[in-house]
Protein backbone atom coordinates (compact mmCIF):
# COMPACT_ATOMS: atom_id res chain seq x y z
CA UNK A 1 -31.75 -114.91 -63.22
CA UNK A 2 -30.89 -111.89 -61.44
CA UNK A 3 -29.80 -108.90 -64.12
CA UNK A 4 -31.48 -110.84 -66.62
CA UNK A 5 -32.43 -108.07 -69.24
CA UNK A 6 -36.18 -107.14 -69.43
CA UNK A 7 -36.25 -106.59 -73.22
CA UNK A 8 -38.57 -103.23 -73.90
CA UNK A 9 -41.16 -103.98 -76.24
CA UNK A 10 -42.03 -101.28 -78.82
CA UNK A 11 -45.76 -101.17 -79.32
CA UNK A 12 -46.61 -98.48 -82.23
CA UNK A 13 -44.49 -96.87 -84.34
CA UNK A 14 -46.30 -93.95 -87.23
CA UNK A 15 -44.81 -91.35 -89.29
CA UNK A 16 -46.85 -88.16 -90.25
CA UNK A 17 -45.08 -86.95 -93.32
CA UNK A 18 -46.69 -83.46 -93.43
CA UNK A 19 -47.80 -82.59 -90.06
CA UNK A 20 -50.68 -79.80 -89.66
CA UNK A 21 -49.09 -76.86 -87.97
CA UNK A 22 -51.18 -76.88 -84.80
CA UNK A 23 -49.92 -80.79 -84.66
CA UNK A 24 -46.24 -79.20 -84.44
CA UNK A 25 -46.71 -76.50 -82.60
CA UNK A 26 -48.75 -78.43 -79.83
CA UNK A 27 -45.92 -81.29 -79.65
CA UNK A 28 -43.30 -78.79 -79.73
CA UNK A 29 -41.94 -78.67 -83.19
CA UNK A 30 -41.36 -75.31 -84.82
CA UNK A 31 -43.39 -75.07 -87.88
CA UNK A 32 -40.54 -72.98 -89.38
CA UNK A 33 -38.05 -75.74 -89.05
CA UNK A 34 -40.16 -79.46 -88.51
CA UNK A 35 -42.54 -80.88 -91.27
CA UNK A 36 -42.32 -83.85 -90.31
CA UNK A 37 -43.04 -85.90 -87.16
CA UNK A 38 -42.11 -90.03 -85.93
CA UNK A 39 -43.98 -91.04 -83.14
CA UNK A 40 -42.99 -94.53 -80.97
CA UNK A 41 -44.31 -95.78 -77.89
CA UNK A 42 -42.85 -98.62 -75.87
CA UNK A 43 -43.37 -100.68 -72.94
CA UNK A 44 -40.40 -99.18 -70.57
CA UNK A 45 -40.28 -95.23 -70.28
CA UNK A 46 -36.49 -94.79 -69.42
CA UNK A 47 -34.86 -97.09 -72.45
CA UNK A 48 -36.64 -95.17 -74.89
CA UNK A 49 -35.67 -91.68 -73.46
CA UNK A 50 -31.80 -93.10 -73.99
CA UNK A 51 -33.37 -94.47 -77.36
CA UNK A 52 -34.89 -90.53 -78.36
CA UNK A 53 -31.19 -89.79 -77.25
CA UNK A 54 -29.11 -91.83 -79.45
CA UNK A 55 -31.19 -91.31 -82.68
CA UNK A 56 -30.36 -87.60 -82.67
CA UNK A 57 -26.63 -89.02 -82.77
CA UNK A 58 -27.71 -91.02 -86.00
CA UNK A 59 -30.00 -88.31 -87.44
CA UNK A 60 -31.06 -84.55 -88.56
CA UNK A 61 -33.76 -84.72 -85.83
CA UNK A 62 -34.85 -83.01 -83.05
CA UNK A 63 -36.68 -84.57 -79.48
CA UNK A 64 -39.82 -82.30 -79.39
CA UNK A 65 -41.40 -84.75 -76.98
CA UNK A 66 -41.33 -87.33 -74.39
CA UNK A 67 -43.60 -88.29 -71.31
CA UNK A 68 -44.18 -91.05 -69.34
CA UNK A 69 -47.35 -92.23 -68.47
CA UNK A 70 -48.42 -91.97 -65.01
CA UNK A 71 -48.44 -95.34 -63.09
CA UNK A 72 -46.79 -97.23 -65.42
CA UNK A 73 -47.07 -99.61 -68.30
CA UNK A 74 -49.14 -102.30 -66.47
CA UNK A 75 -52.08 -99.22 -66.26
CA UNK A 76 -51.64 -98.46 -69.72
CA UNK A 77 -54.70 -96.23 -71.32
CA UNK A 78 -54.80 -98.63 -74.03
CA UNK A 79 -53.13 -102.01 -75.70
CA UNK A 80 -51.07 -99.32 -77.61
CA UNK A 81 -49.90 -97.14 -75.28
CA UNK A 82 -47.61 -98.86 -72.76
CA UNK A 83 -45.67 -96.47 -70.95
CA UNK A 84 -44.31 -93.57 -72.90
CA UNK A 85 -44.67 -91.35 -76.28
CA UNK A 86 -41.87 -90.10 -77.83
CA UNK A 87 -41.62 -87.21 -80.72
CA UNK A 88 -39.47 -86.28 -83.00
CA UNK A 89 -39.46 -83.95 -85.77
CA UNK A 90 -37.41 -82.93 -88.71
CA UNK A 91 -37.83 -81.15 -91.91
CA UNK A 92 -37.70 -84.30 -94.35
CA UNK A 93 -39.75 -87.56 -93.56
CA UNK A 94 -36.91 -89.32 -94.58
CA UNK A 95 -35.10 -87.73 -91.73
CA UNK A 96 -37.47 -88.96 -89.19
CA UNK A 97 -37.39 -92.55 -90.75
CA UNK A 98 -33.86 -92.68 -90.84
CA UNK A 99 -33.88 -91.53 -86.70
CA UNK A 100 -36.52 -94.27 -86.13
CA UNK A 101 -34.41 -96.96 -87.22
CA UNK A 102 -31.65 -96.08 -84.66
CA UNK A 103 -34.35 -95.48 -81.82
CA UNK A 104 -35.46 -98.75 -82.64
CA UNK A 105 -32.16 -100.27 -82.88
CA UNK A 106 -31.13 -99.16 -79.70
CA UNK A 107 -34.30 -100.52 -77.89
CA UNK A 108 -33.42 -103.81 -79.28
CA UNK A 109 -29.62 -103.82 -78.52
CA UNK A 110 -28.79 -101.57 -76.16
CA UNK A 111 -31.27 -99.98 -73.41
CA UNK A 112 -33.29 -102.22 -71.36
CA UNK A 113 -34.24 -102.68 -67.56
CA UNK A 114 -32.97 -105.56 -65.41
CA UNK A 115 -34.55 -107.94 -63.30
CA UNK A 116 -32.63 -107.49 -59.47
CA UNK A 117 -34.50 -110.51 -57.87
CA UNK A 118 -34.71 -114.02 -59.21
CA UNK A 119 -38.63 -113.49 -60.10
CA UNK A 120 -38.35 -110.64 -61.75
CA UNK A 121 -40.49 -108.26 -59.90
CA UNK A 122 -38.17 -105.84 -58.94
CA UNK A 123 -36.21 -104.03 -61.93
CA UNK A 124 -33.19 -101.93 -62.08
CA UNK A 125 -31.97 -99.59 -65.19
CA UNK A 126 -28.19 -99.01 -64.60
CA UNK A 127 -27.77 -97.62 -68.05
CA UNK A 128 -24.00 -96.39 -69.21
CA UNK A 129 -24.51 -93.69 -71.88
CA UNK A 130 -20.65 -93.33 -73.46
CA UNK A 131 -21.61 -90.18 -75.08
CA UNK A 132 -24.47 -88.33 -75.41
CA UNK A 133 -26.46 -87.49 -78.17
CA UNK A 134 -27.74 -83.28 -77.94
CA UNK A 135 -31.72 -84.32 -76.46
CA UNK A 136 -30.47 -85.70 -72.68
CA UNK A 137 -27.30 -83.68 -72.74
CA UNK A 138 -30.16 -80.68 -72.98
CA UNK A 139 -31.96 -82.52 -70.44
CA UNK A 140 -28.87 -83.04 -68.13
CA UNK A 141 -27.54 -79.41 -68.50
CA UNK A 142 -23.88 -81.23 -70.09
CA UNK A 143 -21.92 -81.04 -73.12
CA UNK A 144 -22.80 -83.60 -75.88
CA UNK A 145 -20.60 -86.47 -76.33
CA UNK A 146 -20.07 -86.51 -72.16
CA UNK A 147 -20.75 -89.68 -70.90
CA UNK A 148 -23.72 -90.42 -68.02
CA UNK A 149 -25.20 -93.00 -65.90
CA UNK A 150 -28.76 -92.89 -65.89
CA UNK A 151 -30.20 -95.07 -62.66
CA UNK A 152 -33.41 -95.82 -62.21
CA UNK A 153 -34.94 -98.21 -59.70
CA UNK A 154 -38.02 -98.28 -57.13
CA UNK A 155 -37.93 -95.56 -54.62
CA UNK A 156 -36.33 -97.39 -51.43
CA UNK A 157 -33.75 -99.56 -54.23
CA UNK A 158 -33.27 -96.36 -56.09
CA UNK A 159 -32.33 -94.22 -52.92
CA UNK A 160 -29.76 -96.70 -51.29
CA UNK A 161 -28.43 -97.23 -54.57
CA UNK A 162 -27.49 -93.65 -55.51
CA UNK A 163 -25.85 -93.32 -52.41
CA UNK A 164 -23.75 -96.29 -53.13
CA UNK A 165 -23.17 -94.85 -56.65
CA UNK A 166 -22.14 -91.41 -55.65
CA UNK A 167 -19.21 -92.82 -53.16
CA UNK A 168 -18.30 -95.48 -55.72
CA UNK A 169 -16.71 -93.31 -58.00
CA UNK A 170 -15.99 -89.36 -58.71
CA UNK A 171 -19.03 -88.62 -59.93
CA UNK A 172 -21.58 -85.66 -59.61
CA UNK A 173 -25.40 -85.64 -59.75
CA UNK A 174 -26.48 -83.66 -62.80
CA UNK A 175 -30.14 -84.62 -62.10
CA UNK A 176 -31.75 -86.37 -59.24
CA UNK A 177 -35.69 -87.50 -59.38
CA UNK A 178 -36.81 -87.92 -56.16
CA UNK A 179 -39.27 -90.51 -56.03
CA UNK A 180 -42.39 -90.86 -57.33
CA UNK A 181 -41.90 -90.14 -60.82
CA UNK A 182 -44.98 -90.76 -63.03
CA UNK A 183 -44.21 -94.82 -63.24
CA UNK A 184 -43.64 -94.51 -59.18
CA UNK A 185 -39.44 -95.05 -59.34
CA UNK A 186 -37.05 -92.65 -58.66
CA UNK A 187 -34.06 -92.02 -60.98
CA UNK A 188 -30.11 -90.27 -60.99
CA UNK A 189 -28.33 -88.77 -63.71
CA UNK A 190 -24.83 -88.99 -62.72
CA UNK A 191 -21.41 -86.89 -64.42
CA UNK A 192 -17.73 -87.86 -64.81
CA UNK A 193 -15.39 -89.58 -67.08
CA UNK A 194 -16.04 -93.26 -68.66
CA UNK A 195 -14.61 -95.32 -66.08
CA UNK A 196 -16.37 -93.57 -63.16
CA UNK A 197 -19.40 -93.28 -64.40
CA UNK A 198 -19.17 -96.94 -65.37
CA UNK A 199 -18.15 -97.95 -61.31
CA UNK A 200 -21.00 -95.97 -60.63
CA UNK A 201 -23.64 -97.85 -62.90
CA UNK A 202 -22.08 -100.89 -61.42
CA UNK A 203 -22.39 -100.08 -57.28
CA UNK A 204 -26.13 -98.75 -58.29
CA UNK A 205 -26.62 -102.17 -59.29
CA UNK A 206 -25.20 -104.00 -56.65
CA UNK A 207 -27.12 -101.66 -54.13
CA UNK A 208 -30.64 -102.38 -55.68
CA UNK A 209 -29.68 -106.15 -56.02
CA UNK A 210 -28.97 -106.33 -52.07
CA UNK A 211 -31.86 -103.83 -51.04
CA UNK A 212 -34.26 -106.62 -53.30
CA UNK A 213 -32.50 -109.77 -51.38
CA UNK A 214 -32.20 -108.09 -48.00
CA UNK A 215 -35.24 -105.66 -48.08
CA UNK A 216 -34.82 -105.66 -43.74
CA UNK A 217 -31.45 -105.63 -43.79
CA UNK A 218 -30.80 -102.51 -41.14
């Protein structure tokens, strides 16, 4: 069972059509260029920032926001809530509906945690992003269309790993975040061609697997 995918569930999912000015302004839309707003929240906070990232590949919108939730999905505010929001805005509703449909896609095909132990209770997000779309690129400080590995795991999993990740391969760290984020993991954004970021992803893994199997291990 270990690397089993967790699949992320989406919880809610609303489109304001016409948003009030304040609404955009507050979310961090520009009035002068958003009308409209899609809103999503999902049960796993790092899929759906790769999700908010690959709809902007697939649409005329723009990421206006996008925060976790602090302590994580299991402390949710409400049934609804899980562990993130998400934003975005463009000027046409259709726009925004058309960008929903490839967030949503790519939470059901593409981004998802993994379990690293056979029960499940420790979870690793090795994520390979070929190309990326102009929200985490932003985020990152790289060009769009460079590919990234974006590793996340718990803090002591997460910090073994990334060491294992950055000798793997020739990568760079465009972003580390020290642990503990709002859900209480820690996470890498790591640079470099395809194939290196790729190895990368891949010794992350292996490094969180062992850490979860061999949490004494010296």
């Amino acid at each position: 069972m270990i690397l089993e995918p967790i699949p992320p569930r989406v919880l809610s999912v609303r489109r304001i059509p016409g948003a009030d000015p304040a609404l955009l302004r507050a979310y961090g839309a520009d009035p002068e260029r958003h009308r409209s707003l899609g809103l999503i929240t999902c049960d796993q906070d790092d899929p759906t920032y790769v999700a908010l990232d690959e709809c902007t590949k697939h649409a005329p919108v723009d990421v206006v926001f996008a925060r976790s939730f602090y302590a994580g999905a299991a402390h949710a505010s409400g049934a609804l809530s899980g562990e993130i929001l998400g934003v975005i805005a463009a000027a046409d509703p259709d726009e925004v509906d058309e960008g929903l449909r490839a967030l949503i896609a790519c939470l059901e095909h593409d981004a998802c945690f993994y379990a690293a132990n056979d029960d499940g209770s420790i979870a690793v997000f090795p994520h390979v992003i070929a190309s990326l779309g102009h929200y985490l690129s932003r985020e990152a400080g790289l060009p769009p269309g460079s590919p990234m590995a974006y590793l996340v795991a718990p803090p002591m999993e997460a910090t073994v790993g990334l060491d294992a990740a950055l000798k793997a391969a020739d990568v760079r760290a465009a972003r580390v975040f020290p642990p503990p984020t709002e859900t209480n993991f820690a996470a890498a954004w790591l640079s470099g061609d395809l194939p290196s970021v790729e190895a990368a992803a891949m010794a992350y893994a292996e490094a969180v697997v062992d850490v979860a199997r061999r949490p004494r291990e010296r």
